[in-house]
C-alpha atoms as a PDB file:
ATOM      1  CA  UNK A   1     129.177 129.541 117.245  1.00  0.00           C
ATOM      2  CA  UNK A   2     125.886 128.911 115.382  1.00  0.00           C
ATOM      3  CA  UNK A   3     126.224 129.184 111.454  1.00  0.00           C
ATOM      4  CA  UNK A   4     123.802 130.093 108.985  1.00  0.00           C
ATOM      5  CA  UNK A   5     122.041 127.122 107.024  1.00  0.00           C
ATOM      6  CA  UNK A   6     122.531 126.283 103.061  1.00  0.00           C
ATOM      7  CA  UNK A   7     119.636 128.519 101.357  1.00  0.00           C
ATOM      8  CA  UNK A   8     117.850 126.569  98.333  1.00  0.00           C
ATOM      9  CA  UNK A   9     117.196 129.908  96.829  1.00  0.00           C
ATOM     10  CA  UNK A  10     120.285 131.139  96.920  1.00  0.00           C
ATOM     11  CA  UNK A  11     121.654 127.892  95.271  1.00  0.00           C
ATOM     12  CA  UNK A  12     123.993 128.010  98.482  1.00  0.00           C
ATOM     13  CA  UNK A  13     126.749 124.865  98.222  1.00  0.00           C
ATOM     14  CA  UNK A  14     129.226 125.459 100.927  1.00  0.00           C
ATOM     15  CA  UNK A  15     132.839 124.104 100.290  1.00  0.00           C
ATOM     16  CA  UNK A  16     133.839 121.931 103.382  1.00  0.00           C
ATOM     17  CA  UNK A  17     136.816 119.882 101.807  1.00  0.00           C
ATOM     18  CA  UNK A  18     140.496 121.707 103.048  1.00  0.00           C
ATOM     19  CA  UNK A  19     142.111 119.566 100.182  1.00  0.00           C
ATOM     20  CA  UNK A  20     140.153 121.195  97.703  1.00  0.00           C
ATOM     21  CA  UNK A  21     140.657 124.646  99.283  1.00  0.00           C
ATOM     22  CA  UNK A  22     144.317 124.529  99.057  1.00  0.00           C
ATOM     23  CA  UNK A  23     144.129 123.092  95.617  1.00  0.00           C
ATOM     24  CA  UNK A  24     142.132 126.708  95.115  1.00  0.00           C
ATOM     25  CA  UNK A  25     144.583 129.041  96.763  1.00  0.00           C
ATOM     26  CA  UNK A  26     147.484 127.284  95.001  1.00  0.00           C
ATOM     27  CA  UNK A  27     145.977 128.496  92.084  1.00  0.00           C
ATOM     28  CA  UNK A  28     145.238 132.239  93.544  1.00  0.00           C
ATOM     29  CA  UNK A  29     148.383 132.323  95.246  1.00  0.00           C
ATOM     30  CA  UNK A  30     147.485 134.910  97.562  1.00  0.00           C
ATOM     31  CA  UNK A  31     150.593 137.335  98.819  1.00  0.00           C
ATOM     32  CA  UNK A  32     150.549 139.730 101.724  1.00  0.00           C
ATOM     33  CA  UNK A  33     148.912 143.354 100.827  1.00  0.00           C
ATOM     34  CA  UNK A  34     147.186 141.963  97.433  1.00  0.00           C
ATOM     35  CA  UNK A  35     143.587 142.623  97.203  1.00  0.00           C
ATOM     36  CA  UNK A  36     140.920 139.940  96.691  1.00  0.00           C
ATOM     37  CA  UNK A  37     137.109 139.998  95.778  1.00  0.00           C
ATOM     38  CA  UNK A  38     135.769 137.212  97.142  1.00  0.00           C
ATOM     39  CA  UNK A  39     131.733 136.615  95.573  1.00  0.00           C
ATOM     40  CA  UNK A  40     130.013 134.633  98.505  1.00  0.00           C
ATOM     41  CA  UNK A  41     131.882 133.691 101.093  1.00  0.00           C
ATOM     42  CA  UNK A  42     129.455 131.724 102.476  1.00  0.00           C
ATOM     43  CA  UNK A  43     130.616 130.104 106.039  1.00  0.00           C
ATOM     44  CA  UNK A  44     134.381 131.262 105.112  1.00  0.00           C
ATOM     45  CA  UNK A  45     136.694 127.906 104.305  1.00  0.00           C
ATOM     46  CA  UNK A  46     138.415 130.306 101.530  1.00  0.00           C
ATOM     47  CA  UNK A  47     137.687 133.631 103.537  1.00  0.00           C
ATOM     48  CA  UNK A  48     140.123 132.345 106.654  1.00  0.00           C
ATOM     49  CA  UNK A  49     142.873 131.432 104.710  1.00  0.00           C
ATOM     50  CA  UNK A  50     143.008 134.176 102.407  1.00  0.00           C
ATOM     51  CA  UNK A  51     142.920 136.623 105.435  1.00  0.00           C
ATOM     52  CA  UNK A  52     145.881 134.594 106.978  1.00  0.00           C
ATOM     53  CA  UNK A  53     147.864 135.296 104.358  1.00  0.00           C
ATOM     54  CA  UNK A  54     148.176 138.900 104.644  1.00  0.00           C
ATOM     55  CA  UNK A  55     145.954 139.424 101.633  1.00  0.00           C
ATOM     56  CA  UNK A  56     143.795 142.316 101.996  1.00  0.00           C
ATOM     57  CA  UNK A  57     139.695 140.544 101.409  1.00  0.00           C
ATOM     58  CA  UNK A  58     136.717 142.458 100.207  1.00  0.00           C
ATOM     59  CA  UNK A  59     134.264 139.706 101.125  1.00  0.00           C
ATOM     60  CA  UNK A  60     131.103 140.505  99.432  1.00  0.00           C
ATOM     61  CA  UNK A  61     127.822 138.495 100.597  1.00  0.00           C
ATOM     62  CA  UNK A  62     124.158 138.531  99.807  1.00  0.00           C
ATOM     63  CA  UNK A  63     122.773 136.229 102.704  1.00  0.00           C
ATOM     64  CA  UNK A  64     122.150 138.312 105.823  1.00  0.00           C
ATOM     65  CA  UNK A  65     122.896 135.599 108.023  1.00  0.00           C
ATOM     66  CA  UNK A  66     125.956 134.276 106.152  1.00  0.00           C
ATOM     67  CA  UNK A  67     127.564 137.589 106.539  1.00  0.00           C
ATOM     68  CA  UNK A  68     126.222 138.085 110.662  1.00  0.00           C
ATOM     69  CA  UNK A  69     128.233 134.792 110.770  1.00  0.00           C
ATOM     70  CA  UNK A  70     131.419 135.547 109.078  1.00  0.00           C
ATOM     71  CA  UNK A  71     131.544 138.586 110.682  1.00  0.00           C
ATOM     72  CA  UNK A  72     130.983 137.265 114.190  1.00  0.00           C
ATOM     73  CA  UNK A  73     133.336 134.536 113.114  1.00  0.00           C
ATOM     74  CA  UNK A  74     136.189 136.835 111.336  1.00  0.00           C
ATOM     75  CA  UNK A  75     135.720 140.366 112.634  1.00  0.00           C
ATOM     76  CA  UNK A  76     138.500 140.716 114.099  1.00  0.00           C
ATOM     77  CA  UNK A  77     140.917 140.527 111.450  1.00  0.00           C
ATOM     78  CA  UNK A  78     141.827 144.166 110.252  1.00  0.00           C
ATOM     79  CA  UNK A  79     142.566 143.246 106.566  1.00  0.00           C
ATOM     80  CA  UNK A  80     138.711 142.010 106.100  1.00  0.00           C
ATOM     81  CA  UNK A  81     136.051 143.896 105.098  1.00  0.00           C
ATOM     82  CA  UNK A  82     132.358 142.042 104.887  1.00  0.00           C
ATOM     83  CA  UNK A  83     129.621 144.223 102.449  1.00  0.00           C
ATOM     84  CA  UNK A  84     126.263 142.596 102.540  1.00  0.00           C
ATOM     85  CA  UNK A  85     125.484 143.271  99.060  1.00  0.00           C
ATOM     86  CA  UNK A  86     124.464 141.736  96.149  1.00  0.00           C
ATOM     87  CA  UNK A  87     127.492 141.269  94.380  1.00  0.00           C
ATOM     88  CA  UNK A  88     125.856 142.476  90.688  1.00  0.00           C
ATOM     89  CA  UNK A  89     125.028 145.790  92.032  1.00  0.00           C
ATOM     90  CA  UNK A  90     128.874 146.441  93.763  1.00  0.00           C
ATOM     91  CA  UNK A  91     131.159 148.882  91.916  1.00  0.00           C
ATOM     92  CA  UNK A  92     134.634 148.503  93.179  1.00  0.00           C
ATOM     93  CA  UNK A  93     134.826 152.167  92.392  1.00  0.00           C
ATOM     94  CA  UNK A  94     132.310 152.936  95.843  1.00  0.00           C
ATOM     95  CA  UNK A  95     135.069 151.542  97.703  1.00  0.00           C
ATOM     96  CA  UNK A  96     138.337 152.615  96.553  1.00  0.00           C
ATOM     97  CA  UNK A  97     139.357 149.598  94.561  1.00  0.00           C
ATOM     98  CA  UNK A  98     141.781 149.729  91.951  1.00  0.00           C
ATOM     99  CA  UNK A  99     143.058 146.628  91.105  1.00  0.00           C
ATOM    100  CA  UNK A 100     142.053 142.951  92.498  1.00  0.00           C
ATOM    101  CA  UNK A 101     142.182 139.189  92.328  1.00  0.00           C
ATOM    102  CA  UNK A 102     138.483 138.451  92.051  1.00  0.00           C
ATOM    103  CA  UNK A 103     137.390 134.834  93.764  1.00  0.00           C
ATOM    104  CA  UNK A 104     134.407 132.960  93.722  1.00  0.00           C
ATOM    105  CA  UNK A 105     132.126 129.771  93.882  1.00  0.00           C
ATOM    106  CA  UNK A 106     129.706 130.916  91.925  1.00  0.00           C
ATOM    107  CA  UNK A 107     125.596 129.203  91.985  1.00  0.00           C
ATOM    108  CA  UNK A 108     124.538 128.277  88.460  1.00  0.00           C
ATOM    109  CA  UNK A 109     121.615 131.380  88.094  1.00  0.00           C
ATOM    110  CA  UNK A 110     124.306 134.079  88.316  1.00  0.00           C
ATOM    111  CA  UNK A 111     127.320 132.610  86.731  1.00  0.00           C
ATOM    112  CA  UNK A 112     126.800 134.378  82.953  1.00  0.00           C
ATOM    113  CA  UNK A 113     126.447 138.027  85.212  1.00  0.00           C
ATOM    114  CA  UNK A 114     129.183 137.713  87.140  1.00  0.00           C
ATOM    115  CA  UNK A 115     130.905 136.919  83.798  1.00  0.00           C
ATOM    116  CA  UNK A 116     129.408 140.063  82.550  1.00  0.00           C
ATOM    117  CA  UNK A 117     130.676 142.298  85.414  1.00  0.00           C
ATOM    118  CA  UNK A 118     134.059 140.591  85.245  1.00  0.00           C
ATOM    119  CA  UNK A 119     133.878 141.606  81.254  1.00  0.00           C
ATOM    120  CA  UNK A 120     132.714 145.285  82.704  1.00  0.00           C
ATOM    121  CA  UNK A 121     135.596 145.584  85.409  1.00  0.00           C
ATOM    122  CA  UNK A 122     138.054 143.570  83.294  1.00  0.00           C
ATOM    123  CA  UNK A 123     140.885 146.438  82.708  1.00  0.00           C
ATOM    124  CA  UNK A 124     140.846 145.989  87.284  1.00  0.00           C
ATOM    125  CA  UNK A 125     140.810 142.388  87.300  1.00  0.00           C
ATOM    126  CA  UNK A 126     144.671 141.011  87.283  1.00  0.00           C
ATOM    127  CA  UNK A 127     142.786 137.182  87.672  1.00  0.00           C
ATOM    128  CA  UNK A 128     140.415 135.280  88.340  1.00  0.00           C
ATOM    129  CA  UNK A 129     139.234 132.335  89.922  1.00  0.00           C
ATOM    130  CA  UNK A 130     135.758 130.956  89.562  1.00  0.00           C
ATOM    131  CA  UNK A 131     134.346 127.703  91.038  1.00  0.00           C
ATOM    132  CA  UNK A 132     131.596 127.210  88.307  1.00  0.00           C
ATOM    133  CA  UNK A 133     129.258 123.954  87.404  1.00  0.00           C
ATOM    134  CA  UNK A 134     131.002 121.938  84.651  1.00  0.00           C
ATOM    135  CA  UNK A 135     128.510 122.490  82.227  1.00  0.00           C
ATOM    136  CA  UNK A 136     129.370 126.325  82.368  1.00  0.00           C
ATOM    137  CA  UNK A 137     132.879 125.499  82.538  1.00  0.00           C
ATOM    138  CA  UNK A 138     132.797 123.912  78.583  1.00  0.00           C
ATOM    139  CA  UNK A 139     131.314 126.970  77.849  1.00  0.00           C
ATOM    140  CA  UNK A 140     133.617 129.209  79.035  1.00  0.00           C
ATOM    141  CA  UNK A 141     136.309 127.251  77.734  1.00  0.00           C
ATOM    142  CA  UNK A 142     134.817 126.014  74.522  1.00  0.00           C
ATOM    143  CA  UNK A 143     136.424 126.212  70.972  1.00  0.00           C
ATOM    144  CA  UNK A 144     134.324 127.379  67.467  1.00  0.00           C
ATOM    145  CA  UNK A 145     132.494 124.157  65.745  1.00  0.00           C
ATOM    146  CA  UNK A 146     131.773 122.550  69.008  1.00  0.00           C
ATOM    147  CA  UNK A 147     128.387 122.364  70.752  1.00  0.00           C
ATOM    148  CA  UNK A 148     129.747 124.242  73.955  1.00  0.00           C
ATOM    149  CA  UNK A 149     130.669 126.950  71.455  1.00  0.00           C
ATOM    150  CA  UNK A 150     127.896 129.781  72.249  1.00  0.00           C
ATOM    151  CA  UNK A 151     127.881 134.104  72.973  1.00  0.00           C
ATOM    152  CA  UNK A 152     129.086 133.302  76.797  1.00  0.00           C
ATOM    153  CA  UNK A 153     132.702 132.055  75.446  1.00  0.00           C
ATOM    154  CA  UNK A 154     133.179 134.024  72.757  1.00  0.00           C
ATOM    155  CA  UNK A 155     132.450 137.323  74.731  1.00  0.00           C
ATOM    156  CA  UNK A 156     134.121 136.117  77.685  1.00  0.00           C
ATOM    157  CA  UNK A 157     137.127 134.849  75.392  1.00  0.00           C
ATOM    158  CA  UNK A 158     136.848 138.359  73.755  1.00  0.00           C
ATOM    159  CA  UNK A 159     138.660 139.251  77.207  1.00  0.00           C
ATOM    160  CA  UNK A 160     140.442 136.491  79.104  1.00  0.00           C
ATOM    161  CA  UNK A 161     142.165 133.828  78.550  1.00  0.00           C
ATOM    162  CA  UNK A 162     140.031 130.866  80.034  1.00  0.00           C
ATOM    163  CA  UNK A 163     142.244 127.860  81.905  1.00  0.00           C
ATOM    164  CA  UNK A 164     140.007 124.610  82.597  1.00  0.00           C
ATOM    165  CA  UNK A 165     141.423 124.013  86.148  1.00  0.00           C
ATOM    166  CA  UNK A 166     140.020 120.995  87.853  1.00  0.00           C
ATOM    167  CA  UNK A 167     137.250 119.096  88.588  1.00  0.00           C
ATOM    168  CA  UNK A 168     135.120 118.914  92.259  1.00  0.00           C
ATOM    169  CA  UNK A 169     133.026 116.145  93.123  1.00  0.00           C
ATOM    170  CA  UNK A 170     129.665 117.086  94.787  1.00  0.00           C
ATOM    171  CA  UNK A 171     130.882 115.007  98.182  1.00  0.00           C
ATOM    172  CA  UNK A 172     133.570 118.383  99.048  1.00  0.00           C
ATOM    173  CA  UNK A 173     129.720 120.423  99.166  1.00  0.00           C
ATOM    174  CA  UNK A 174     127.484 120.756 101.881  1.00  0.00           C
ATOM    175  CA  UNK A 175     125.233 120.059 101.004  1.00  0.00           C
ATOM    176  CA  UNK A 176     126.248 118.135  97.993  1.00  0.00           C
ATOM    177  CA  UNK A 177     125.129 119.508  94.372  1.00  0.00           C
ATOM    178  CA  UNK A 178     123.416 117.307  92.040  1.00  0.00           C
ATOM    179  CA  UNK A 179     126.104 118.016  89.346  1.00  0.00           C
ATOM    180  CA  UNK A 180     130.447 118.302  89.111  1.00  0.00           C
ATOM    181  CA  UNK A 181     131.773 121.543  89.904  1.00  0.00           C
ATOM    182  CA  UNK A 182     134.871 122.875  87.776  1.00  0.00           C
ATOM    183  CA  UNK A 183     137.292 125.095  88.856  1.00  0.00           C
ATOM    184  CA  UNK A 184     138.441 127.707  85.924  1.00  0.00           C
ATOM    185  CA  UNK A 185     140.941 130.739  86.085  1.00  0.00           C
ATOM    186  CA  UNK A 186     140.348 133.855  83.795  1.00  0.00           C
ATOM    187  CA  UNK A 187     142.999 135.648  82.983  1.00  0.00           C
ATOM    188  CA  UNK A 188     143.190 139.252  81.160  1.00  0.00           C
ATOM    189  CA  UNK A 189     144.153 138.732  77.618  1.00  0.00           C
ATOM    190  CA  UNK A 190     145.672 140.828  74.737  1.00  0.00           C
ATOM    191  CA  UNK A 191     142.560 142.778  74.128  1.00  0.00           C
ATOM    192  CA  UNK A 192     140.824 142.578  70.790  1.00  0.00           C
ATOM    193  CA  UNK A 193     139.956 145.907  69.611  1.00  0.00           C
ATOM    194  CA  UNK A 194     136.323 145.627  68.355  1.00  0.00           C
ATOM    195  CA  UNK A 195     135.143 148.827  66.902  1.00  0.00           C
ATOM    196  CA  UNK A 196     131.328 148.116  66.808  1.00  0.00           C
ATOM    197  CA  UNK A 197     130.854 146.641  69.457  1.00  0.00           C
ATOM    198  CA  UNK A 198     126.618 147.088  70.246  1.00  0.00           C
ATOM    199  CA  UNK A 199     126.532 145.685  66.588  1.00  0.00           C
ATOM    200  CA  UNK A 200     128.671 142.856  66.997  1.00  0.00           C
ATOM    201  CA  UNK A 201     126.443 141.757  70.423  1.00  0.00           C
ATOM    202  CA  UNK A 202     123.367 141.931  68.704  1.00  0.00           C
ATOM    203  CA  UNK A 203     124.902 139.865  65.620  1.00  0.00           C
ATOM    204  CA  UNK A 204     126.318 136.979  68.338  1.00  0.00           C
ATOM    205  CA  UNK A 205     123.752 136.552  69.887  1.00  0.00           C
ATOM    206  CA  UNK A 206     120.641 136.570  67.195  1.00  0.00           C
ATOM    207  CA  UNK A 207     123.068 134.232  65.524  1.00  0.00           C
ATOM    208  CA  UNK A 208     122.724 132.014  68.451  1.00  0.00           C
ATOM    209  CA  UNK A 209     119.174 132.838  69.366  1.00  0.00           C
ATOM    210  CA  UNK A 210     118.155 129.339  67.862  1.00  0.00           C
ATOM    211  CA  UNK A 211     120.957 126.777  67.783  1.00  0.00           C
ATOM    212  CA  UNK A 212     119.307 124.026  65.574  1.00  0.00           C
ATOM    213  CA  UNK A 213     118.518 126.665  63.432  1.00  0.00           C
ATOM    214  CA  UNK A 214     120.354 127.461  60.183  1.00  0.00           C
ATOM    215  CA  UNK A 215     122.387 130.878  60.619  1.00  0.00           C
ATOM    216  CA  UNK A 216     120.255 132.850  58.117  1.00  0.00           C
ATOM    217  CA  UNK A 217     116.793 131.435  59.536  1.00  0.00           C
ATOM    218  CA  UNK A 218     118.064 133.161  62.820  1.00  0.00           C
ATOM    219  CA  UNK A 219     119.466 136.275  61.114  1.00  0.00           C
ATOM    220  CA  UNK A 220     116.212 136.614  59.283  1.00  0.00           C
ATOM    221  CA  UNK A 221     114.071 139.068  59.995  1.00  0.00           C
ATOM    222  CA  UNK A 222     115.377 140.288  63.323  1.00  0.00           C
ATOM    223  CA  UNK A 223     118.608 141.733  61.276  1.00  0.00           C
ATOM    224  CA  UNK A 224     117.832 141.028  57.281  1.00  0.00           C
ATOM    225  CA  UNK A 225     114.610 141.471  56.006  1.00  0.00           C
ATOM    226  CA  UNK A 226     114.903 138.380  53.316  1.00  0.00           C
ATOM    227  CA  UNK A 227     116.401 135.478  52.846  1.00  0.00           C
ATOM    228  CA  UNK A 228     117.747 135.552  49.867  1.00  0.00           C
ATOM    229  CA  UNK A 229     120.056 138.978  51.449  1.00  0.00           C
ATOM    230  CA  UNK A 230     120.590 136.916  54.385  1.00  0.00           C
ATOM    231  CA  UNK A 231     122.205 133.823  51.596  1.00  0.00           C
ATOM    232  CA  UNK A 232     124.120 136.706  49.220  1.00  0.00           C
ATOM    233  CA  UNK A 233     125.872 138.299  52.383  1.00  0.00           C
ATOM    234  CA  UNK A 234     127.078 135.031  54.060  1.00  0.00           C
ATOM    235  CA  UNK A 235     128.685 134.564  50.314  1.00  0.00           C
ATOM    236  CA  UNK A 236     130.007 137.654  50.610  1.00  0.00           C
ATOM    237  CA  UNK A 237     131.621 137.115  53.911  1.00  0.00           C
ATOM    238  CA  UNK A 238     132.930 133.550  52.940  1.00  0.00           C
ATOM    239  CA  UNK A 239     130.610 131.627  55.118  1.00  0.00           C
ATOM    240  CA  UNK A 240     128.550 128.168  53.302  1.00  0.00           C
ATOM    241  CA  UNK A 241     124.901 129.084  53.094  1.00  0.00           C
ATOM    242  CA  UNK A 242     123.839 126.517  55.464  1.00  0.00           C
ATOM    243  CA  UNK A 243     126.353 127.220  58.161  1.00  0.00           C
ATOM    244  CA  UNK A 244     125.054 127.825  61.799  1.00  0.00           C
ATOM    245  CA  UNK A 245     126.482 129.871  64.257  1.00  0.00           C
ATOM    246  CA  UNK A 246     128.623 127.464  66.239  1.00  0.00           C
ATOM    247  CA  UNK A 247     130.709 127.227  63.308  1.00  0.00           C
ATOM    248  CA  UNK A 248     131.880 130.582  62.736  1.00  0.00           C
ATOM    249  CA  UNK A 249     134.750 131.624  65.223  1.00  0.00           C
ATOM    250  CA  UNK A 250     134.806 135.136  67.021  1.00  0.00           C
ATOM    251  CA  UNK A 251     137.007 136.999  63.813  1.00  0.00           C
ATOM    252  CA  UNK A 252     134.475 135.387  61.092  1.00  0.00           C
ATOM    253  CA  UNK A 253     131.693 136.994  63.568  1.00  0.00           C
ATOM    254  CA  UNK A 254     133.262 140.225  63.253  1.00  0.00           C
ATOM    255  CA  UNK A 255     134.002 139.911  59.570  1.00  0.00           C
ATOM    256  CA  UNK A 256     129.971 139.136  59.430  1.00  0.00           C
ATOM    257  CA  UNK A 257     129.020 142.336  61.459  1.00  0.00           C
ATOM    258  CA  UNK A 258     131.308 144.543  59.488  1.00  0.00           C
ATOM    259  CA  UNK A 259     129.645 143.484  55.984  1.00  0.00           C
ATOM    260  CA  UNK A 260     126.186 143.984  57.581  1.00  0.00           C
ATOM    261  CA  UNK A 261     127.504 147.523  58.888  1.00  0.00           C
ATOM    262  CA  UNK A 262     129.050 148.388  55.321  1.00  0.00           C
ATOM    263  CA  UNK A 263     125.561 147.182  53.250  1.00  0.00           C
ATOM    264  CA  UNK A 264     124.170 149.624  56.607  1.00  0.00           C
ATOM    265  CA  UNK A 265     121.964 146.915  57.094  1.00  0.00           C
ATOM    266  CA  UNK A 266     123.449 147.914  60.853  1.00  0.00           C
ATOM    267  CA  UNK A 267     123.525 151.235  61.928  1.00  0.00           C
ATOM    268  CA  UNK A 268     126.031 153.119  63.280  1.00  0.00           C
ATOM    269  CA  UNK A 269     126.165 156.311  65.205  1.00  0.00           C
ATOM    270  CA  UNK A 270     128.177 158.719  64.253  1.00  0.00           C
ATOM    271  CA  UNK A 271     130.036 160.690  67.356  1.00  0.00           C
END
């Protein structure tokens, strides 16, 4: 059976190594009837085992001729079904999905909006499981005053609980990355109620918008007009003046965006 080659452009890496697979599935833990999102299946070493375990598979794939060969290749089992989609644009809704494991080894371009779906469709996710490059990984991971510390992990934080797994050398690839993969679990956390929450986005992530940049030089003049605001409210809120954002943790954020809200600096809709 001829399979479909790596694609560049897709930033295709296909897992080949079965020790690394079951290191993956002890992790998902896959039990008969449970439903599973798989992103990019590729050429299937996580697809056939998941199947075989009873688990009903929503395999979704973008590469026409990946999916002609998983489908020529698993078709036949009744608990798979194979969408040639791309995955950003699927809505578990369209196919009756209520709740599901979601699965993936994910390229490096589309790894912050898969996060962003999985943030979207979080309240149907019960877990996750993400093979990720290790640079993303920190991120996801990372802790307030560190240089991993950035909007990805506090929004994704904001929602999951983020477990650093293991790492994956490029040799289990074919063909073999340039970098080390990481394998990470999300799991739904105790959800922080944030009652702003377009103005608390736009505060993350002008904060951020510059990281060598001093947190008022970046909050000046995209959300305070002067400077010398910009200095008073970070007093206010108990931050030093010449704090940057990679210091201040996801509560001190929100503490930030509620001072700008009550000085209506930000403005909020009424319903």
């Amino acid at each position: 059976m001829s399979t479909s080659h790596p694609k560049k452009r897709f930033g295709q890496h296909f897992l080949k190594s079965p020790d690394i697979v079951k290191k993956i599935l002890d992790l998902i833990n896959p039990q008969h009837g449970q439903t599973i999102v798989e992103i990019g299946p590729g050429h299937g070493a996580l697809t056939l085992p998941l199947v075989e375990s009873g688990a009903k598979v929503v395999a979704i794939e973008f590469d026409r001729e990946a999916a002609a060969y998983l489908s020529r290749r698993l078709g036949k089992h009744s608990n798979l079904r194979l969408i040639n989609q791309d995955f950003l644009k699927f809505n578990p809704n369209s196919v009756g999905l209520a709740r599901f494991t979601l699965v993936g080894n994910l390229p490096f371009n589309i790894t912050s909006p898969v996060i962003d779906w999985a943030i979207d469709y979080c309240s149907m996710i019960t877990h996750a499981c993400f093979m990720v490059q290790k640079e993303m990984a920190a991120r996801l991971s990372a802790m307030p005053a560190t240089k991993n510390w950035s909007p990805l992990s506090i929004f994704t934080q904001l929602h999951f609980d983020v477990a650093h797994c293991f790492d994956v050398a490029p040799r289990h690839f074919q063909p073999p990355p340039k970098v080390t993969s990481t394998v990470v679990t999300l799991t739904p956390g105790e959800k922080v109620r944030i009652e702003h929450p377009t103005q608390f986005e736009r505060v993350v992530r002008t904060s951020f918008r510059q990281r060598r940049k001093l947190l008022v030089n970046n909050l000046v003049p995209d959300i305070i007009s002067q400077p010398q605001d910009a200095r008073e409210i970070l007093r206010e809120s108990g931050f030093p003046e010449k704090c940057r954002a990679e210091q201040l943790s996801t509560a001190e954020f929100l503490t930030l965006t509620d001072c700008l809200i009550k000085r209506n600096i930000l403005q909020v809709q009424s319903t």
